[in-house]
Structure formats: C-alpha cells, structure tokens
C-alpha atoms as a PDB file:
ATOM      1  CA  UNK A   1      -9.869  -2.922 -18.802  1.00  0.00           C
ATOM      2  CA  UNK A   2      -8.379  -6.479 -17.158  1.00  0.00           C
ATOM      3  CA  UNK A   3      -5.062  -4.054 -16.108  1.00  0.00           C
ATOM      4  CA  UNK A   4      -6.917  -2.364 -14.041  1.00  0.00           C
ATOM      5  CA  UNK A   5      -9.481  -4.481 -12.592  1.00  0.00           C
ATOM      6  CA  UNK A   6      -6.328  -6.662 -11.756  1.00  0.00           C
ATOM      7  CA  UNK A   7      -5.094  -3.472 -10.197  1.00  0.00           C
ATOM      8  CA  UNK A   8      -8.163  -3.038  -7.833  1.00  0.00           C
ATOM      9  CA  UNK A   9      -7.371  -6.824  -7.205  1.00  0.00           C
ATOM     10  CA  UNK A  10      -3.586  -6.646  -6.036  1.00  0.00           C
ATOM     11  CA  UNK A  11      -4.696  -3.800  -4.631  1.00  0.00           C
ATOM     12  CA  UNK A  12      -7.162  -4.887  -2.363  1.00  0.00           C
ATOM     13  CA  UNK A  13      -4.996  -8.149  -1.086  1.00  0.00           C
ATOM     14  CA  UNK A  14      -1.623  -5.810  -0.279  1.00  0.00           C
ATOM     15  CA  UNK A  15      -3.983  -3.420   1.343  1.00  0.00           C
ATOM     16  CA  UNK A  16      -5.474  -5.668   3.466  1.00  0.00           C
ATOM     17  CA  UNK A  17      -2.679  -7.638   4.332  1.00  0.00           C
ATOM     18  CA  UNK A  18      -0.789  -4.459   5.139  1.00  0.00           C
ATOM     19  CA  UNK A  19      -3.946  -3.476   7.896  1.00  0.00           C
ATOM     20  CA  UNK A  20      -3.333  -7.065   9.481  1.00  0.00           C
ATOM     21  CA  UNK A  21       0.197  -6.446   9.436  1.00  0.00           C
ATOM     22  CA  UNK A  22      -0.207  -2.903  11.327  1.00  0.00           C
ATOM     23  CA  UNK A  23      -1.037  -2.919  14.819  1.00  0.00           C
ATOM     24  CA  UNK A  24      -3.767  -0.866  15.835  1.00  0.00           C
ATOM     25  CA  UNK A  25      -7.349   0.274  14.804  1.00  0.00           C
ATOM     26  CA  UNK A  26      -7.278   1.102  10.572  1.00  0.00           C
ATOM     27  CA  UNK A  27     -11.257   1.628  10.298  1.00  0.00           C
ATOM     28  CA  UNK A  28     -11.613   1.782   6.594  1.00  0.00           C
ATOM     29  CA  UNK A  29     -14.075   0.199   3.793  1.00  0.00           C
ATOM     30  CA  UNK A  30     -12.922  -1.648   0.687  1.00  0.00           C
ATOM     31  CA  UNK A  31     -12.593   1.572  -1.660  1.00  0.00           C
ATOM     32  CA  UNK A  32      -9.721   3.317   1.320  1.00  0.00           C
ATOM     33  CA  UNK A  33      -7.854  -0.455   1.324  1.00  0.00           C
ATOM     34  CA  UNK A  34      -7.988  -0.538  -2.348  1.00  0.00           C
ATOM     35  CA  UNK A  35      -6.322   2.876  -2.860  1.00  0.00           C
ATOM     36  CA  UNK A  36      -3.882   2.090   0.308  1.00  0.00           C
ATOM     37  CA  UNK A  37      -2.602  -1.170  -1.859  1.00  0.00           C
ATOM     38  CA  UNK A  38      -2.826   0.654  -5.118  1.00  0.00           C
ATOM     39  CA  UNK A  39      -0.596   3.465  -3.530  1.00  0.00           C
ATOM     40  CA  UNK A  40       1.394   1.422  -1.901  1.00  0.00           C
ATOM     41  CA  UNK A  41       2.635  -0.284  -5.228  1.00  0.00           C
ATOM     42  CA  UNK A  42       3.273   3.107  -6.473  1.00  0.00           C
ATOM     43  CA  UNK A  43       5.189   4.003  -3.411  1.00  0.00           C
ATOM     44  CA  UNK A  44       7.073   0.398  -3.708  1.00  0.00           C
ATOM     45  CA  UNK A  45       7.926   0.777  -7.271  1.00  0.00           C
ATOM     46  CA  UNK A  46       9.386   4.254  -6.564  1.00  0.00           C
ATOM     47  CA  UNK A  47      11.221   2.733  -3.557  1.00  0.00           C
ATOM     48  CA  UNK A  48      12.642   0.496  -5.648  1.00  0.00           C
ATOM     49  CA  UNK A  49      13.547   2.104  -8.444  1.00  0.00           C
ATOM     50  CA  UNK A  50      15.176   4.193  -6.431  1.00  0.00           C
ATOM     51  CA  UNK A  51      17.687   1.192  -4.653  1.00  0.00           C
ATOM     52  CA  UNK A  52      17.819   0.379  -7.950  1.00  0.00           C
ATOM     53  CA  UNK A  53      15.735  -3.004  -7.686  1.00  0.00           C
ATOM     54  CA  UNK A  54      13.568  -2.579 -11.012  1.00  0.00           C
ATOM     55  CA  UNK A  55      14.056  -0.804 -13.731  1.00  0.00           C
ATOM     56  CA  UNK A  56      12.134   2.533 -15.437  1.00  0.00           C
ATOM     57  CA  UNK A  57       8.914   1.033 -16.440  1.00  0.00           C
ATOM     58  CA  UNK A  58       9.082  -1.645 -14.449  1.00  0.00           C
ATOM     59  CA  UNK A  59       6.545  -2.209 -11.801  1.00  0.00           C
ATOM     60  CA  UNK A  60       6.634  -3.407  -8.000  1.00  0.00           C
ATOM     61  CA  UNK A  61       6.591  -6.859  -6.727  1.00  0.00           C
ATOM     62  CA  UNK A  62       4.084  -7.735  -4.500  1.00  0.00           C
ATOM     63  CA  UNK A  63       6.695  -7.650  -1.170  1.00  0.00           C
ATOM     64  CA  UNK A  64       7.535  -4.090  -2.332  1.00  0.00           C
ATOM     65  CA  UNK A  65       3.423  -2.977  -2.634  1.00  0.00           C
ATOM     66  CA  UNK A  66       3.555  -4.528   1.117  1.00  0.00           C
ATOM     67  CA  UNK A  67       6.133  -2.481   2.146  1.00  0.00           C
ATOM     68  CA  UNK A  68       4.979   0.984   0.120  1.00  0.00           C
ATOM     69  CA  UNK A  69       1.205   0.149   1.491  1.00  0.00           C
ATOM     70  CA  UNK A  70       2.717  -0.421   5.457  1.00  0.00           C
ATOM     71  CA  UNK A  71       4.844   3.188   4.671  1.00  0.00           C
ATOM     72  CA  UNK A  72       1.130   4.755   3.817  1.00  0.00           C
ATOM     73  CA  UNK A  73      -0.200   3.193   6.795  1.00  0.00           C
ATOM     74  CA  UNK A  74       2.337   4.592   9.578  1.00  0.00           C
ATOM     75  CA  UNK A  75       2.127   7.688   7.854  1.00  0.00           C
ATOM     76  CA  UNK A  76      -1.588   7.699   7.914  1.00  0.00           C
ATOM     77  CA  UNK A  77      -1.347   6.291  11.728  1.00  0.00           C
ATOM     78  CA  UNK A  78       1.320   9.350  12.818  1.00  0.00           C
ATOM     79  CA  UNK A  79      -0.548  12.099  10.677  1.00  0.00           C
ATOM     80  CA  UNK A  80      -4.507  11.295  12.307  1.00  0.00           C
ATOM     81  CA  UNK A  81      -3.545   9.659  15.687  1.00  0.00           C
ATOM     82  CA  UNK A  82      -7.154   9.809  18.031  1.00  0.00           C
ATOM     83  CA  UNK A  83      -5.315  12.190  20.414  1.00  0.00           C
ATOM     84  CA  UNK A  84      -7.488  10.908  23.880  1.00  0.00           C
ATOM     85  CA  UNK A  85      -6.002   7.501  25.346  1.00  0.00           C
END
C-alpha cells in the first residue's frame, strides 16, 4: 500500500514538473498529472532499459520519469493541438 501511494507521489512531482517544463497551455487536474508522471516513469524505465541504463526489474530514476513524462507531453501536445490560432 506505501509502493503505491509513493507512486501517486513521484508521480505527481515528475508530472508537474514536466507541465512547467513544457511550453504551452497543459489544462489538466491532479488525477491527468498523476498518470502523466506515473507513465512517464514507465516510459523512462523502458527508455532506459533499452540504452541499457538499468537493468530488468529495475526501475527509472527520477531524470528518466522527467524525460518519459516530457515524451507523453509532446506527444499529447502534437496528437490534440487546438487547431484555431
């Protein structure tokens, strides 16, 4: 039970970081940051693992979550762009 309300922690603080980070509008509440940090560690871990930085079973760091969580949010950004100026 303390994994994962740690999870919904991290999750929060690399999510919200990562919408500071991005420039432009990212209108969301603190369930859609949560998931964007929680998905980007997934994202980072896989990124990782896959430049061979950690291990199987090994999760991401918090620079990697950043990273992973700023991948979600470009995507996110590109996919459901407000087409009017």
């Amino acid at each position: 039970m303390l994994t994962l309300l740690w999870a919904v922690i991290v999750g929060f603080v690399v999510g919200s970081i990562a919408k500071f980070i991005m420039p432009g509008r990212q209108p969301a509440g603190f369930i859609v940051t949560t998931l964007l940090g929680i998905g980007g560690s997934v994202i980072g871990t896989y990124l990782g693992q896959l430049l061979h930085l950690y291990h199987d079973g090994e999760k991401a760091g918090f620079i990697f979550s950043l990273i992973g969580a700023i991948i979600i949010l470009f995507i996110y950004q590109k996919l459901f762009r407000d087409p009017t100026p």
